[in-house]
N, C-alpha and C. Protein backbone atom coordinates (compact mmCIF):
# COMPACT_ATOMS: atom_id res chain seq x y z
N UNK A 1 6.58 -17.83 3.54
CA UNK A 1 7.11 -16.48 3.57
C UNK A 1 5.96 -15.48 3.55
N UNK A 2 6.03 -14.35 4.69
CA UNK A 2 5.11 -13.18 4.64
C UNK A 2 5.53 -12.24 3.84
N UNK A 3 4.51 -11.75 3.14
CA UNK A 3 4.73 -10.52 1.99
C UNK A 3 4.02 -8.77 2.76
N UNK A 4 4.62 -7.99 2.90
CA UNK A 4 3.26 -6.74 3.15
C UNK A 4 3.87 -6.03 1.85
N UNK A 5 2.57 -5.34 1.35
CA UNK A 5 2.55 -4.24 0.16
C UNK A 5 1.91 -3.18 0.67
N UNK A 6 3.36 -2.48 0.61
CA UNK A 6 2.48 -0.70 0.91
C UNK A 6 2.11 -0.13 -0.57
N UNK A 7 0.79 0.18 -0.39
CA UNK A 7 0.41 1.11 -1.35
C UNK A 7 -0.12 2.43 -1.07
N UNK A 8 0.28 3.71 -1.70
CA UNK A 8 0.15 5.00 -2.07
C UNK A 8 -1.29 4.96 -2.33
N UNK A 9 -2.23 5.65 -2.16
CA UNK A 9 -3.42 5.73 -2.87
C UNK A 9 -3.02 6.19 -4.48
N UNK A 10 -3.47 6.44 -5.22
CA UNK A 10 -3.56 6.69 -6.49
C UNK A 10 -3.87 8.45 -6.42
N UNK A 11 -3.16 8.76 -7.57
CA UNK A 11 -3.66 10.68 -7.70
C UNK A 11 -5.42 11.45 -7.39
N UNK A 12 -4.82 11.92 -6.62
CA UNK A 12 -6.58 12.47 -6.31
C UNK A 12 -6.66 13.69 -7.09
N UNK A 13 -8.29 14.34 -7.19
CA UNK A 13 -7.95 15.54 -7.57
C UNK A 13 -8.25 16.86 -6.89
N UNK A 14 -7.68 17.50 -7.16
CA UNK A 14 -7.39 18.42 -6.46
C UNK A 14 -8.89 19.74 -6.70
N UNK A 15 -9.21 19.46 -7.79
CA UNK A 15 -10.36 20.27 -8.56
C UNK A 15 -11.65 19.78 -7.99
N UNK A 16 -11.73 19.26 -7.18
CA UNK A 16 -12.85 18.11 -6.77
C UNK A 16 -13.90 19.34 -6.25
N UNK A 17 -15.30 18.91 -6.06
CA UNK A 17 -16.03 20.07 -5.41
C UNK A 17 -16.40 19.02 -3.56
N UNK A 18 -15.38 18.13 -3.79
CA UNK A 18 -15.03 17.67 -1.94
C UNK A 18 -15.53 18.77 -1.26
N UNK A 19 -15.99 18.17 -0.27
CA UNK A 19 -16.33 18.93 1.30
C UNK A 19 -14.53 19.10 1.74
N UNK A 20 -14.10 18.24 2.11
CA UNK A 20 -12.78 18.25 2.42
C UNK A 20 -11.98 17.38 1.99
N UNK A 21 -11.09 17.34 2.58
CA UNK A 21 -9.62 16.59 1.84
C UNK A 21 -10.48 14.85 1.87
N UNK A 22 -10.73 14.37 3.13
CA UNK A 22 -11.12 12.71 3.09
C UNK A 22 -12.21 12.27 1.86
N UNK A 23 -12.80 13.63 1.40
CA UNK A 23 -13.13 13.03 0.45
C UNK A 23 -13.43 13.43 -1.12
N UNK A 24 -11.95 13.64 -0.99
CA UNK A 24 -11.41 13.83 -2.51
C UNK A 24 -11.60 12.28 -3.20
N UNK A 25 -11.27 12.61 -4.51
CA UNK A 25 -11.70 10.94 -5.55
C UNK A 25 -10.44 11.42 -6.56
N UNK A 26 -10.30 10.29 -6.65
CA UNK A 26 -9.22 10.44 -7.64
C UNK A 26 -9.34 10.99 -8.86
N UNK A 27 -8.14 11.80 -9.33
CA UNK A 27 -8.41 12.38 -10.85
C UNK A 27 -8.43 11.73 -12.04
N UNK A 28 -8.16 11.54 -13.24
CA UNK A 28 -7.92 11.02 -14.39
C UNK A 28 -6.84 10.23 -13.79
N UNK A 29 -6.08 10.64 -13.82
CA UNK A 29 -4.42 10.30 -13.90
C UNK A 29 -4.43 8.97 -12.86
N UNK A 30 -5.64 9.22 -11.98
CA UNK A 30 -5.71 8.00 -10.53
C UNK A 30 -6.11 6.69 -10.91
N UNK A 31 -7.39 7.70 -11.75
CA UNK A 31 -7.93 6.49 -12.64
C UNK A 31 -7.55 5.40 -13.51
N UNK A 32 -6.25 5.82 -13.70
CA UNK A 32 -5.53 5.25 -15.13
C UNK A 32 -4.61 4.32 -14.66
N UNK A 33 -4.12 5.39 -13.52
CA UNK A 33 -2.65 4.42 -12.53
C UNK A 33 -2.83 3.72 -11.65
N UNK A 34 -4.42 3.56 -11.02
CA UNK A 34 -4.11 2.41 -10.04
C UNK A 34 -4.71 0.94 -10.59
N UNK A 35 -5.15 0.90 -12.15
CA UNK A 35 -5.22 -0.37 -12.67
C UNK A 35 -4.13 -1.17 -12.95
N UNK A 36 -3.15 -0.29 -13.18
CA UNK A 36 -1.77 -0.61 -13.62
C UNK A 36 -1.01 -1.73 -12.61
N UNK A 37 -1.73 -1.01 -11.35
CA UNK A 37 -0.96 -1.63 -10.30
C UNK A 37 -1.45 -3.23 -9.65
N UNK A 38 -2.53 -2.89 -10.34
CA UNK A 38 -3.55 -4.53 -9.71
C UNK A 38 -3.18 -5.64 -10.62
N UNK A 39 -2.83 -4.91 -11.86
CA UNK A 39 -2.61 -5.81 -13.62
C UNK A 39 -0.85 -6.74 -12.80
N UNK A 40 0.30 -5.67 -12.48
CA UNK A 40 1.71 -5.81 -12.05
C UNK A 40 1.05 -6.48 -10.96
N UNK A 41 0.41 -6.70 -9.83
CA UNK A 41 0.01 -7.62 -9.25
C UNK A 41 -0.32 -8.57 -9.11
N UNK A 42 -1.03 -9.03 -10.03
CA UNK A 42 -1.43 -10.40 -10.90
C UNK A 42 -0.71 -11.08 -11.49
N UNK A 43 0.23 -10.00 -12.14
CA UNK A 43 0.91 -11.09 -13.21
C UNK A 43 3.01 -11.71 -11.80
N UNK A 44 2.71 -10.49 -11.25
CA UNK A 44 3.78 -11.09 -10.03
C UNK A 44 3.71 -11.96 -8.97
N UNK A 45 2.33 -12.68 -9.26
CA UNK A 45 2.50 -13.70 -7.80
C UNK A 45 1.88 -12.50 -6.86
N UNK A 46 1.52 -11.69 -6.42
CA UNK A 46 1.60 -10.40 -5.73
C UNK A 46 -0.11 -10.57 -4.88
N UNK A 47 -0.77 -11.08 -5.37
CA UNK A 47 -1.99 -10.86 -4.91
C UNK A 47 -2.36 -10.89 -3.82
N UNK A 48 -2.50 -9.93 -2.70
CA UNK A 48 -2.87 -9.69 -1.46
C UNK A 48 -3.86 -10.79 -1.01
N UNK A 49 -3.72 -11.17 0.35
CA UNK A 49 -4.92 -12.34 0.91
C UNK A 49 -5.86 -11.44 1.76
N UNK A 50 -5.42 -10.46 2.13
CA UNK A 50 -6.06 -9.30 3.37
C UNK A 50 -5.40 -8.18 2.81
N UNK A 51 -6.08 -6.94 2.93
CA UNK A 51 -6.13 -5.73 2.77
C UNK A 51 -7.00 -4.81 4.02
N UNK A 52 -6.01 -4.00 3.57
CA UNK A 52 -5.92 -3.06 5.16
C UNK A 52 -5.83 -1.54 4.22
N UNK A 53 -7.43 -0.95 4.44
CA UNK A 53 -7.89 0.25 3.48
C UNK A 53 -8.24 1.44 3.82
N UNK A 54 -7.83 2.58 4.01
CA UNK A 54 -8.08 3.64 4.64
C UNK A 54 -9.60 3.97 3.88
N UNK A 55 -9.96 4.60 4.75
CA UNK A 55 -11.28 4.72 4.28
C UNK A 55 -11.76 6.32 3.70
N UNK A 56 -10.81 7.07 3.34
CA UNK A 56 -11.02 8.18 2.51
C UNK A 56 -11.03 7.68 1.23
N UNK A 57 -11.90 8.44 0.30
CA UNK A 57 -12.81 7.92 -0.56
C UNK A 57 -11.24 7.68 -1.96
N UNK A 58 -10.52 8.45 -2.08
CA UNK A 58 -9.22 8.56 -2.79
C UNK A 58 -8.42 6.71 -2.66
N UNK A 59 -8.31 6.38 -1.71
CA UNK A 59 -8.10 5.57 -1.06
C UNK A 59 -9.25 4.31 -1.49
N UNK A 60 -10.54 4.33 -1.06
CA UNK A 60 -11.23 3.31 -1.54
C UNK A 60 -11.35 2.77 -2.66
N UNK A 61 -11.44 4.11 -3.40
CA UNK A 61 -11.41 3.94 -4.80
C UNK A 61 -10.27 3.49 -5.88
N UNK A 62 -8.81 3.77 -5.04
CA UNK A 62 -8.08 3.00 -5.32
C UNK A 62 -8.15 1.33 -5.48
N UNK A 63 -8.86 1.24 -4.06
CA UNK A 63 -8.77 -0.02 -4.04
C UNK A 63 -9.50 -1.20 -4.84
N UNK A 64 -10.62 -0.17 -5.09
CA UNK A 64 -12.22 -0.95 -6.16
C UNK A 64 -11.05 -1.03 -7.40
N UNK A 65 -10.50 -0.38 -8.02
CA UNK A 65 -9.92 -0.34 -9.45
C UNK A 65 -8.47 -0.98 -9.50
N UNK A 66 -7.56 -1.26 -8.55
CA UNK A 66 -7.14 -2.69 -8.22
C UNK A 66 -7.49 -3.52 -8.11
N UNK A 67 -8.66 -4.05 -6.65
CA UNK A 67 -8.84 -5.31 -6.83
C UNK A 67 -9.54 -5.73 -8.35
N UNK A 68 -10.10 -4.58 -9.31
CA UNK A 68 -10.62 -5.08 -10.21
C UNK A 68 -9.67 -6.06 -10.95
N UNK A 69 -8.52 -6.14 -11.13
CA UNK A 69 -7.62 -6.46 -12.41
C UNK A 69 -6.85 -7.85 -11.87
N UNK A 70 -7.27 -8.34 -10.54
CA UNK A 70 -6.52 -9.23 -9.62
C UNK A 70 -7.06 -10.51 -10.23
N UNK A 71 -8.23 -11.09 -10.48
CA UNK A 71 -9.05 -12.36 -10.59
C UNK A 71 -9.37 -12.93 -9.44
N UNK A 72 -9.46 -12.40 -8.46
CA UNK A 72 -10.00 -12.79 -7.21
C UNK A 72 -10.32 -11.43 -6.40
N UNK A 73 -10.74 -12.14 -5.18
CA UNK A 73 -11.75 -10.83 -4.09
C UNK A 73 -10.53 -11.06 -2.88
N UNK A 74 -10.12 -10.25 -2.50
CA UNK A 74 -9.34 -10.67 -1.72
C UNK A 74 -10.03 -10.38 -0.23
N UNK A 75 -10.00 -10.58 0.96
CA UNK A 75 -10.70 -10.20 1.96
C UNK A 75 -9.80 -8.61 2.47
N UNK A 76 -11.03 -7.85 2.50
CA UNK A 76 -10.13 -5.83 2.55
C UNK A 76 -11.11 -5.76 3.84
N UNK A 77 -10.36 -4.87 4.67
CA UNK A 77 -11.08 -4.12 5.65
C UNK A 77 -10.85 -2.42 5.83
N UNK A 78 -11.34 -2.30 6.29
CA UNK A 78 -11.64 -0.34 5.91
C UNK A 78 -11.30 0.35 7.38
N UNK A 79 -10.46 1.12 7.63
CA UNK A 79 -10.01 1.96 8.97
C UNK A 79 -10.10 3.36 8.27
N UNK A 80 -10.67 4.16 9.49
CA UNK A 80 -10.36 5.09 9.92
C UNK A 80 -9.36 5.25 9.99
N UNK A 81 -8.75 4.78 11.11
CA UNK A 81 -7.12 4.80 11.36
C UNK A 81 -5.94 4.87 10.48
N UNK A 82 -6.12 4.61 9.45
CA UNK A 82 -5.56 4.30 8.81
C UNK A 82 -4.99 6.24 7.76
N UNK A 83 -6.49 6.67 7.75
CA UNK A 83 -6.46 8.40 7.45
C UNK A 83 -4.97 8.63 7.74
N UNK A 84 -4.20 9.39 6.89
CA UNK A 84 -2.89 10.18 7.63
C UNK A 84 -2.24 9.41 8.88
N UNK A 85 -1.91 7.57 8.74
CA UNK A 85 -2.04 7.14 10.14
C UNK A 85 -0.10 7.11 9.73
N UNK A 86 0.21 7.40 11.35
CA UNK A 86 1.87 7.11 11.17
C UNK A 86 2.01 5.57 10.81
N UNK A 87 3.62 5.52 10.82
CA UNK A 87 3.97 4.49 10.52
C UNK A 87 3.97 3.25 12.53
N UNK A 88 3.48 3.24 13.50
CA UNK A 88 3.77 2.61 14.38
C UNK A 88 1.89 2.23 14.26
N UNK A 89 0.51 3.06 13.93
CA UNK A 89 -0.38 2.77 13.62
C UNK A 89 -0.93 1.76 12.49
N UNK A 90 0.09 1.81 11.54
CA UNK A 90 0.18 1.04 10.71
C UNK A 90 0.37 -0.09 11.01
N UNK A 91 1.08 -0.58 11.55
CA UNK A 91 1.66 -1.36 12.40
C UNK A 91 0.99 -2.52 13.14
N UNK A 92 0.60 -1.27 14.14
CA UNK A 92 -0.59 -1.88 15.19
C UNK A 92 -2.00 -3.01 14.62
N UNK A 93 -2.52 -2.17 13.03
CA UNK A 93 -3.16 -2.96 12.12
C UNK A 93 -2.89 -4.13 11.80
N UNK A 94 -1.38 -3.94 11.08
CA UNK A 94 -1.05 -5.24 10.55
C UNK A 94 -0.96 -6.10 11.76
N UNK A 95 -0.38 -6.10 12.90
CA UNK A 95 -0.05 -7.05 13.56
C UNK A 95 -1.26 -7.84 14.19
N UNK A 96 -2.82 -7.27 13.95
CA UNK A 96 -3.98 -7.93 14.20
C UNK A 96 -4.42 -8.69 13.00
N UNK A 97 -3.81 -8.77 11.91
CA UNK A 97 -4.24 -9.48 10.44
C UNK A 97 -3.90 -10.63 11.09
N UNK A 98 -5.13 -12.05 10.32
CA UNK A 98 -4.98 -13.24 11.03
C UNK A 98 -3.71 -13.91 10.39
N UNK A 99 -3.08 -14.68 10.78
CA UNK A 99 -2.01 -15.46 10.19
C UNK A 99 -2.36 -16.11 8.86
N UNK A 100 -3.02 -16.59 8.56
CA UNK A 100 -4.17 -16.90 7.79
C UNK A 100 -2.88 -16.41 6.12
N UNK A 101 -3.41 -15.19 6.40
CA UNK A 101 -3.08 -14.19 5.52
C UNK A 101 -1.64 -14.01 5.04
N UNK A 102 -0.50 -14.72 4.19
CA UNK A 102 0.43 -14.41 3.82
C UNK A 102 0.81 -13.52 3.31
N UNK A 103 0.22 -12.33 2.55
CA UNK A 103 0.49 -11.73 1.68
C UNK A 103 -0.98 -10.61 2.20
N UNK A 104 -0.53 -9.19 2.82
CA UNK A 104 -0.76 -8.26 3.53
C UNK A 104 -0.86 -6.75 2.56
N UNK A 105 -1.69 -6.22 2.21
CA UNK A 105 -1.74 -4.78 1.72
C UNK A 105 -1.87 -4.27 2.49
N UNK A 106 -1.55 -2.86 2.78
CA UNK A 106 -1.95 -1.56 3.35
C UNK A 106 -2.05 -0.46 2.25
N UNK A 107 -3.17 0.51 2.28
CA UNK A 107 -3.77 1.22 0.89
C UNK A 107 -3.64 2.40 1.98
N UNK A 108 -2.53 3.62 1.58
CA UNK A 108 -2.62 4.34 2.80
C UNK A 108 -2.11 5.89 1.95
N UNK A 109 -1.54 6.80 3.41
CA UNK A 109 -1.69 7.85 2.47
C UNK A 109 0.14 8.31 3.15
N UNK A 110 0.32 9.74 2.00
CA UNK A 110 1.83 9.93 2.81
C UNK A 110 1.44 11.46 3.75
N UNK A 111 2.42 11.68 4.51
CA UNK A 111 3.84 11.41 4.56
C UNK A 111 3.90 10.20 5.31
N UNK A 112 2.71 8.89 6.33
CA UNK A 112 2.62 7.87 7.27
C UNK A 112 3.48 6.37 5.64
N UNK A 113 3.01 6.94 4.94
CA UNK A 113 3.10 4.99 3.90
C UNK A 113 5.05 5.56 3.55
N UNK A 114 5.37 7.02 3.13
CA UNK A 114 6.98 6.97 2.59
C UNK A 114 7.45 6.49 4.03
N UNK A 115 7.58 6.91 5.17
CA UNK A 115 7.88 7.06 6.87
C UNK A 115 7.85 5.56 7.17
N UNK A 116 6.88 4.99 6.97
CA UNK A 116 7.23 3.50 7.35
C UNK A 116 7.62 2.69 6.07
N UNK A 117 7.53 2.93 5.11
CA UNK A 117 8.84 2.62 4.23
C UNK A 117 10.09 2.29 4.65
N UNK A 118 10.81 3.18 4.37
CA UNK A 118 11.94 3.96 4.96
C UNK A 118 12.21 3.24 6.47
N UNK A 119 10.88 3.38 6.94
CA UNK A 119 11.77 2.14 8.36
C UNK A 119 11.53 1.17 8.30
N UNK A 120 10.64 0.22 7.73
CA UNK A 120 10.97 -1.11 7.29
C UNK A 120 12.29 -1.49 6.14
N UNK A 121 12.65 -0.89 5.65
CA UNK A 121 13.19 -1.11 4.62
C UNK A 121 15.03 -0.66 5.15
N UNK A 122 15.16 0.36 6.50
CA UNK A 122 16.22 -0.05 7.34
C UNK A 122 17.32 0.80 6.57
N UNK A 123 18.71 0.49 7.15
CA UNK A 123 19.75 0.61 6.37
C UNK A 123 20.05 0.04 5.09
N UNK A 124 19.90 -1.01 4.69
CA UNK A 124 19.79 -2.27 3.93
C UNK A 124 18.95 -2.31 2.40
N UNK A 125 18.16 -0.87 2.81
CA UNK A 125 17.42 -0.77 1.53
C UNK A 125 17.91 -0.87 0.14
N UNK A 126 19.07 -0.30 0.23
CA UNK A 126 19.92 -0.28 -0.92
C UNK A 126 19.02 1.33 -2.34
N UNK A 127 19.14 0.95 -3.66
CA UNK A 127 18.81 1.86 -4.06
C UNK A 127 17.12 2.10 -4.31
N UNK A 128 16.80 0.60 -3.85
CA UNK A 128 15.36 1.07 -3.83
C UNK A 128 14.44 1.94 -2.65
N UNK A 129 15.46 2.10 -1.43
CA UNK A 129 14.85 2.97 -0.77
C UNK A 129 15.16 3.92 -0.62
N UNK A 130 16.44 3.96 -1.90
CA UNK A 130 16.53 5.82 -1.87
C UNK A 130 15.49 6.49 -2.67
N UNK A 131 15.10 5.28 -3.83
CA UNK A 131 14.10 6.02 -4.77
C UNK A 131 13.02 6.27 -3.85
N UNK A 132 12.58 5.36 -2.72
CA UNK A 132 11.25 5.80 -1.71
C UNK A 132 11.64 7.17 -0.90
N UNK A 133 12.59 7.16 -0.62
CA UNK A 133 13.49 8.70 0.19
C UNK A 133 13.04 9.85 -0.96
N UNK A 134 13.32 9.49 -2.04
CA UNK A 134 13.21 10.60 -2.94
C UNK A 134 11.66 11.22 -3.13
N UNK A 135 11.28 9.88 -4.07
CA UNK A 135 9.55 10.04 -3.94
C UNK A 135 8.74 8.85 -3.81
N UNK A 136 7.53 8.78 -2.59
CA UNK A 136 6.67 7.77 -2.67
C UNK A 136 5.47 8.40 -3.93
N UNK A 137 5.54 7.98 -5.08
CA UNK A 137 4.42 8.73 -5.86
C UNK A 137 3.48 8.38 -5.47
N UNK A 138 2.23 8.77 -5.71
CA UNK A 138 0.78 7.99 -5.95
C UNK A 138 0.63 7.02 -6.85
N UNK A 139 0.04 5.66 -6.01
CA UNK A 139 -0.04 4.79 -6.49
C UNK A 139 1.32 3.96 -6.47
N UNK A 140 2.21 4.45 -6.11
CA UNK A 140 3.53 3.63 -5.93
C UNK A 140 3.29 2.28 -4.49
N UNK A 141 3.81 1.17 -5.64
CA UNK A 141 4.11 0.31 -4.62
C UNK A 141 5.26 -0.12 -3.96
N UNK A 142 5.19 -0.49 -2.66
CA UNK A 142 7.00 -1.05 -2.03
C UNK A 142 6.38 -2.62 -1.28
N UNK A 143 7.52 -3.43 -2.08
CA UNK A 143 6.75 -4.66 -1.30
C UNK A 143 8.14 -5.59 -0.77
N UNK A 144 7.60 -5.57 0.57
CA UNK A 144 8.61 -6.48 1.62
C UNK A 144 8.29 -7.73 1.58
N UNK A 145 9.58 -8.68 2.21
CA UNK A 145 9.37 -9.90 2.49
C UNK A 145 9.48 -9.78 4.17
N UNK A 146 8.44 -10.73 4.85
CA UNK A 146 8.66 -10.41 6.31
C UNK A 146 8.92 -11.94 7.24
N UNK A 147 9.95 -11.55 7.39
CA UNK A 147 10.70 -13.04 8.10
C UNK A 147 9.96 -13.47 9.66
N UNK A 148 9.46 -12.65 9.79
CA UNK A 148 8.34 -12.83 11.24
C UNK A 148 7.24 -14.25 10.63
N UNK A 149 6.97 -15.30 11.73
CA UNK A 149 6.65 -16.56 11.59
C UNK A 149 4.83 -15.96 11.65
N UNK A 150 4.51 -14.91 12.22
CA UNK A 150 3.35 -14.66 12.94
C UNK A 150 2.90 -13.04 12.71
N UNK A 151 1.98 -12.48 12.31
CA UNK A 151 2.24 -10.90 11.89
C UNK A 151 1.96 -10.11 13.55
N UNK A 152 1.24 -11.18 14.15
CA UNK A 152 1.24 -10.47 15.90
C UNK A 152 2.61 -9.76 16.37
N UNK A 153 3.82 -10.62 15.72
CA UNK A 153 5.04 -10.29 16.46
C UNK A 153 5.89 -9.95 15.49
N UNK A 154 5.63 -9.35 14.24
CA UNK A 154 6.72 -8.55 13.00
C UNK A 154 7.02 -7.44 13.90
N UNK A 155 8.51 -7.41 13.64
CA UNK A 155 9.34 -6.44 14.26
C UNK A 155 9.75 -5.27 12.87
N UNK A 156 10.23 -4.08 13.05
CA UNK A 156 10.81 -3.25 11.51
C UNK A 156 12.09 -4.41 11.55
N UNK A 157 12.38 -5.17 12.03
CA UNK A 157 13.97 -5.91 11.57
C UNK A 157 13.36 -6.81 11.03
N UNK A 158 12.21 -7.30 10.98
CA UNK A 158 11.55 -8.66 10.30
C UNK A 158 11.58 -8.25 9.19
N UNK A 159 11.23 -7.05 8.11
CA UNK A 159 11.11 -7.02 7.07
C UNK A 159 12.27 -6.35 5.99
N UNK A 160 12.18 -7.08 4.77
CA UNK A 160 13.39 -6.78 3.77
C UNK A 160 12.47 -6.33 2.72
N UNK A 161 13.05 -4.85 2.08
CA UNK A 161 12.35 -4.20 0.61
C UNK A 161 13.03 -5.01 -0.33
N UNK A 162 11.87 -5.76 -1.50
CA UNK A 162 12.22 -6.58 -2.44
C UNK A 162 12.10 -5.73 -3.82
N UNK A 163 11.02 -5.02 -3.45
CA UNK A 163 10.70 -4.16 -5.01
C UNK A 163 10.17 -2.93 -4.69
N UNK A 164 10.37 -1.94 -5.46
CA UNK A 164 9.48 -0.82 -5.88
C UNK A 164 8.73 -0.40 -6.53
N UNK A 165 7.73 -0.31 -7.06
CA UNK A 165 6.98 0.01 -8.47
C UNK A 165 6.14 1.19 -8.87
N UNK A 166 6.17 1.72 -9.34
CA UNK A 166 5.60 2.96 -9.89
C UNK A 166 5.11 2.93 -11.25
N UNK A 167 3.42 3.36 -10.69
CA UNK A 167 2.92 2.77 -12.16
C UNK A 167 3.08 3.61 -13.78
N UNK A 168 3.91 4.99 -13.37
CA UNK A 168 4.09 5.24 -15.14
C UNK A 168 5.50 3.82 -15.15
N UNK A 169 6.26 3.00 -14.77
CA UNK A 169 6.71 2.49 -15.34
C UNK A 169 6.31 1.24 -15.77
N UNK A 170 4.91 1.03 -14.92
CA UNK A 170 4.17 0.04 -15.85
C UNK A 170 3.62 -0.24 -17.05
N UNK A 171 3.72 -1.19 -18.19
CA UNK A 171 2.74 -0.99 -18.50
C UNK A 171 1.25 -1.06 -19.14
C-alpha cells in the first residue's frame, strides 16, 4: 500500500527581517509545532521513504525539525517548484518519485497543499475534509492511502484521506 503525506510548512514569522516572503523562517510557534509532527510520525508507522521539499527556507526548516524526531534519514529532495506550486504541479513531482518509495511526503505551502487536499480526498472525504475545507493550519498533516500500483500513474481517484492531524492536538 502507497501512503502520500501532505504537509503544511510550520508557522513562519511574520516579524522576520526576510528579504522576502521565500525566505521567511519559522517563528516560535513553528519551532515548537513541527517537532510534534515528526514525534506523531514515528510513533504511527508514518515515516516517509522520499520527501518532496519546497525549498523556501520556512519550509526547509520545517523539514530539518521533523526529520529530527523520525530515527531515520529519509531520502528528501528540494524544488523550486514546489514554492506556491498548485495542486496538478504537485502532482507532476510525485508521479516522478521512484516506486521504491511507499510512503511519499510533500512539505508545501497553501492555498496549492489545502487545493490538492480537497481533490484528493474527493467527495468521500467525509468529516475530515471538511476540517481541511475549513482550515489547512501550519504544520497540519493529511495523509492518504493511494491505491495506484505505481506513483507514475496515481490518478486524484487513486487516493483515500485516512487522517488529519494538527499539531496543537498533539502531544
Amino acid at each position: 500500500m502507497r501512503r502520500l503525506l501532505l504537509l503544511r510548512h510550520a508557522k513562519s514569522s511574520w516579524s522576520s527581517t526576510a528579504s522576502d516572503d521565500f525566505a521567511r523562517p519559522l517563528a516560535s510557534r513553528g519551532r515548537e509545532a513541527a517537532p510534534r509532527i515528526g514525534c506523531y510520525l514515528r510513533e504511527q508507522g508514518l515515516v516517509p521513504d522520499h520527501v518532496l521539499c519546497s525549498t523556501a527556507t520556512r519550509a526547509r526548516e520545517t523539514w530539518a525539525l521533523v526529520e529530527a524526531e523520525l530515527g531515520r534519514t529519509p531520502e528528501a529532495t528540494y524544488h523550486d517548484d514546489l514554492y506556491l506550486a498548485e495542486p496538478a504541479a504537485m502532482l507532476a513531482l510525485l508521479r516522478k518519485v521512484p516506486d521504491a518509495a511507499s510512503t511519499v511526503m510533500i512539505i508545501g505551502h497553501n492555498p496549492g497543499m489545502q487545493v490538492l487536499a480537497l481533490q484528493l480526498a474527493g467527495k468521500d472525504g467525509g468529516e475530515r475534509a471538511a476540517e481541511i475545507a475549513r482550515k489547512f493550519p501550519t504544520a497540519g498533516l493529511a495523509v492518504f492511502r493511494c491505491a495506484a500500483t505505481r506513483w507514475a500513474t496515481a490518478g486524484k481517484a487513486d487516493f483515500a484521506l485516512v487522517e488529519f492531524a494538527r499539531p496543537r492536538e498533539l502531544s
